[in-house]
N, C-alpha and C. Protein backbone atom coordinates (compact mmCIF):
# COMPACT_ATOMS: atom_id res chain seq x y z
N UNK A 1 0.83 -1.19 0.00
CA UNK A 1 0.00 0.00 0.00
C UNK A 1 0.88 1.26 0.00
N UNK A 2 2.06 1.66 0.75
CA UNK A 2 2.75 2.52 1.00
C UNK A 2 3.52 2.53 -0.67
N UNK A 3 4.08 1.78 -0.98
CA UNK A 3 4.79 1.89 -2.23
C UNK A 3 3.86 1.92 -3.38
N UNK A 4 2.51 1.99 -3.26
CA UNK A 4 1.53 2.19 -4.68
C UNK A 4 1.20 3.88 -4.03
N UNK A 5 0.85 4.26 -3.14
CA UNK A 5 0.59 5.45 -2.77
C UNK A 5 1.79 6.82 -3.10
N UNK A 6 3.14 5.75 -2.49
CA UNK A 6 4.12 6.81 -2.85
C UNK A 6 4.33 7.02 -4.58
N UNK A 7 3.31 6.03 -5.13
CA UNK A 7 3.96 6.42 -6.94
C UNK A 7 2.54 7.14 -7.19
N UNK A 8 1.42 7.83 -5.92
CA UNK A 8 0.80 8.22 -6.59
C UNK A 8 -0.78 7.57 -7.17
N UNK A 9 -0.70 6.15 -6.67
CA UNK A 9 -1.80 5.72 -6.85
C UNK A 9 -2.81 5.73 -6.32
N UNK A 10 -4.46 6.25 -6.20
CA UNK A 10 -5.66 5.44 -5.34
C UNK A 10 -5.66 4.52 -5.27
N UNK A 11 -5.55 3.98 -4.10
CA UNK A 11 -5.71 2.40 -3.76
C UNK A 11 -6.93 1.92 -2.24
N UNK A 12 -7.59 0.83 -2.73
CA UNK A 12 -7.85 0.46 -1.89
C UNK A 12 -7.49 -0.68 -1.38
N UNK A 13 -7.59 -0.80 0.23
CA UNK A 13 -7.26 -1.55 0.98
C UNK A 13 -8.39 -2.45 1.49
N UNK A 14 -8.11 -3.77 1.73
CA UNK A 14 -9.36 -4.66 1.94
C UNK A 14 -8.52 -5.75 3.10
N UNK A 15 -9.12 -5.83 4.11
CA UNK A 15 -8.85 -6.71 5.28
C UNK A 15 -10.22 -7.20 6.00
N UNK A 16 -10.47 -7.95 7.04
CA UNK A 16 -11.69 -8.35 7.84
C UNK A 16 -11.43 -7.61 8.95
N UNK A 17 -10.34 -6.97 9.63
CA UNK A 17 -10.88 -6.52 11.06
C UNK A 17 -10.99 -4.90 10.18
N UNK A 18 -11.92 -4.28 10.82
CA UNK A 18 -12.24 -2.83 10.14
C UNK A 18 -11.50 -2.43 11.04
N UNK A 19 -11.13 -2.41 12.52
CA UNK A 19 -10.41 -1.30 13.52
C UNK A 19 -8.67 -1.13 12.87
N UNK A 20 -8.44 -2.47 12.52
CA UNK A 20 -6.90 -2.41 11.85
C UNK A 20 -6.65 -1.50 10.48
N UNK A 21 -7.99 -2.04 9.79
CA UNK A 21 -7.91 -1.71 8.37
C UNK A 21 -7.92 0.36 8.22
N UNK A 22 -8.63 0.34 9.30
CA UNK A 22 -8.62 2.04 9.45
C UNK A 22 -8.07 2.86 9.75
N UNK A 23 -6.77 2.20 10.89
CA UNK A 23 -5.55 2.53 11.20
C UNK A 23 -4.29 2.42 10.12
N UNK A 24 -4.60 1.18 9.17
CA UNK A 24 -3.63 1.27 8.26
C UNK A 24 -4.11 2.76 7.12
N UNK A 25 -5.25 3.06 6.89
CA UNK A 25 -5.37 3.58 5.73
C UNK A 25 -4.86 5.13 6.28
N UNK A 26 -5.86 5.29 7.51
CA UNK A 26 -5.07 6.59 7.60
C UNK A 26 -3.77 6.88 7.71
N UNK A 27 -2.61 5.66 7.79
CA UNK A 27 -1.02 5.84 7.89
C UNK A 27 -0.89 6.23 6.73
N UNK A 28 -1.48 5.36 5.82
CA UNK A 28 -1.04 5.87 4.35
C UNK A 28 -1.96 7.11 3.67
N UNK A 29 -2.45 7.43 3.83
CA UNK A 29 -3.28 9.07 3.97
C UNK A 29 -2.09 9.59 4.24
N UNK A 30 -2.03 9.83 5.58
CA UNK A 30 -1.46 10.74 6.26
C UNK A 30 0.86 10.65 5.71
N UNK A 31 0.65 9.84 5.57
CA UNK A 31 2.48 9.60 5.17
C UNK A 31 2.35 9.99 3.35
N UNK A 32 1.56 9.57 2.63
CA UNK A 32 1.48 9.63 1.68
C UNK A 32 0.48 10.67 0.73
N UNK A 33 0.43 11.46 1.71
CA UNK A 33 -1.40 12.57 0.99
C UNK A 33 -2.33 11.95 0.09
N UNK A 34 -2.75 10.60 -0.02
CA UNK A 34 -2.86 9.38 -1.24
C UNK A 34 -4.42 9.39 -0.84
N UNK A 35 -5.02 8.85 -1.79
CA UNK A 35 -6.57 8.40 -1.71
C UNK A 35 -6.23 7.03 -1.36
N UNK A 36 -7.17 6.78 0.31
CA UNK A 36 -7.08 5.15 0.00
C UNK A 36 -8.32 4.83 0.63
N UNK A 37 -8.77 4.08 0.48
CA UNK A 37 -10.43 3.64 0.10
C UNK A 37 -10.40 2.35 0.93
N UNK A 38 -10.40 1.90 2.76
CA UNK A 38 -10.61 1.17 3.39
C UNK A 38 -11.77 0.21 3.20
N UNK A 39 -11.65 -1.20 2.83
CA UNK A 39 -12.87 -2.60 2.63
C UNK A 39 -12.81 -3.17 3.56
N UNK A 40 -13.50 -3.49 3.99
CA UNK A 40 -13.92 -4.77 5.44
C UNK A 40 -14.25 -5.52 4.57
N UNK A 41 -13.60 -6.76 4.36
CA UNK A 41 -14.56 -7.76 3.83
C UNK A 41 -13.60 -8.97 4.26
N UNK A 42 -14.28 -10.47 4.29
CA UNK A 42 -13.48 -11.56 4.42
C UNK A 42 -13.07 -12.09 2.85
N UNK A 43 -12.21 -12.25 2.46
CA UNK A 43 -11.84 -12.76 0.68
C UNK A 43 -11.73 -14.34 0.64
N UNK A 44 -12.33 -14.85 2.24
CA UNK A 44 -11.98 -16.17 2.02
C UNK A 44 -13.71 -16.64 1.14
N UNK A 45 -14.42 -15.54 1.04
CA UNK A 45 -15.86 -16.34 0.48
C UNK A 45 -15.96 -15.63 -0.55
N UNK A 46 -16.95 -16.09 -1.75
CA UNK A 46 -17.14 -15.37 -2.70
C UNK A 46 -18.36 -14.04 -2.74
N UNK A 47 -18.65 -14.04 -1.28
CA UNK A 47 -19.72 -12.84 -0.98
C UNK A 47 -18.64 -11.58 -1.26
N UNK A 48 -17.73 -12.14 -0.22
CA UNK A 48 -16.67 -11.38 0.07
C UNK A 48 -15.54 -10.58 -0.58
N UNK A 49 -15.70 -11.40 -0.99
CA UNK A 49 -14.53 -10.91 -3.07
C UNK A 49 -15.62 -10.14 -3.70
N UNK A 50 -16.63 -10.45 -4.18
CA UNK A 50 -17.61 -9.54 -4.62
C UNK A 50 -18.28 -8.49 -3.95
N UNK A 51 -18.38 -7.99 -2.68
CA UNK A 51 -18.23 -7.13 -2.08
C UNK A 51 -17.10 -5.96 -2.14
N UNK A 52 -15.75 -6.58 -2.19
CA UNK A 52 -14.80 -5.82 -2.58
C UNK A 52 -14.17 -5.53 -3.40
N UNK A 53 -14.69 -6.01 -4.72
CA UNK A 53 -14.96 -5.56 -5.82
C UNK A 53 -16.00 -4.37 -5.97
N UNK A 54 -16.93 -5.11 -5.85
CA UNK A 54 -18.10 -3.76 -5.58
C UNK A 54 -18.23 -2.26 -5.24
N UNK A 55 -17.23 -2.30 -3.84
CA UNK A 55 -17.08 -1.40 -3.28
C UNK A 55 -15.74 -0.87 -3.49
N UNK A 56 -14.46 -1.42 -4.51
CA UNK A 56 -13.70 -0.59 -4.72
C UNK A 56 -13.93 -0.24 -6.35
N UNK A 57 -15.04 -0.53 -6.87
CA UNK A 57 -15.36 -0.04 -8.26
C UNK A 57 -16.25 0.96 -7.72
N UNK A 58 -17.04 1.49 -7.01
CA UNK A 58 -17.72 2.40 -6.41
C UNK A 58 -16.90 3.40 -5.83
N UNK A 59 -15.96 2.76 -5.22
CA UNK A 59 -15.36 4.31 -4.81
C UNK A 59 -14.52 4.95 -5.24
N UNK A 60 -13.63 4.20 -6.28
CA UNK A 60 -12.61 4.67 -6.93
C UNK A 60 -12.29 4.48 -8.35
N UNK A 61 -14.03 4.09 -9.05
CA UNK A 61 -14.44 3.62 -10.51
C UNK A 61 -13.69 2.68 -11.24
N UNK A 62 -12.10 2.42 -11.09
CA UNK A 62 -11.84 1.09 -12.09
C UNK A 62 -10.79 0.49 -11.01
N UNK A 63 -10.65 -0.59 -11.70
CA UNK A 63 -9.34 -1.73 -10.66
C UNK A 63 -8.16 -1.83 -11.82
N UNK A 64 -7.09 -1.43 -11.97
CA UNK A 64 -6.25 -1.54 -12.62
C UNK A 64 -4.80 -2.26 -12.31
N UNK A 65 -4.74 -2.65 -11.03
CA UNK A 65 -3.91 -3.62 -10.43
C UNK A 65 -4.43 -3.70 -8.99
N UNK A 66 -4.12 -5.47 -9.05
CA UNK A 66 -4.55 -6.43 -8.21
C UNK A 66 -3.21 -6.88 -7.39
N UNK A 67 -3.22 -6.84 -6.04
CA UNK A 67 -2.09 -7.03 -5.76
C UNK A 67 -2.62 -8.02 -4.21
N UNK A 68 -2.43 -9.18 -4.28
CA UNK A 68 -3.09 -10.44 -3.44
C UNK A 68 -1.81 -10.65 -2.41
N UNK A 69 -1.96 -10.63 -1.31
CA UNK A 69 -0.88 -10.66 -0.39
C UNK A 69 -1.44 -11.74 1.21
């Protein structure tokens, strides 16, 4: 996240605990002046993948790299 932000990219971030996921985004906000677009979702189900799809085509209109970690 830090090294797509520092080149400048919107990115969103997608994890299951939301208290972590909100602490990470604002690091990279705040270190990086970057758009980043926090997902709660679990990716182990297919609700879940499609949820965060959903919601990072909604907030930040296209997905142009996928980066699975």
């Amino acid at each position: 996240a830090h090294a797509l932000a520092e080149e400048g990219c919107r990115i969103a971030i997608v994890a299951r605990g939301p208290e972590r996921l909100a602490r990470m985004a604002e690091e990279v906000r705040r270190r990086h002046q970057a758009q980043v677009l926090p997902i709660s979702a679990d990716l182990s189900s297919l609700q879940g993948v499609e949820k965060a799809i959903d919601e990072a085509l909604a907030g930040l209109g296209r997905i142009d790299v996928l980066v699975n970690n």
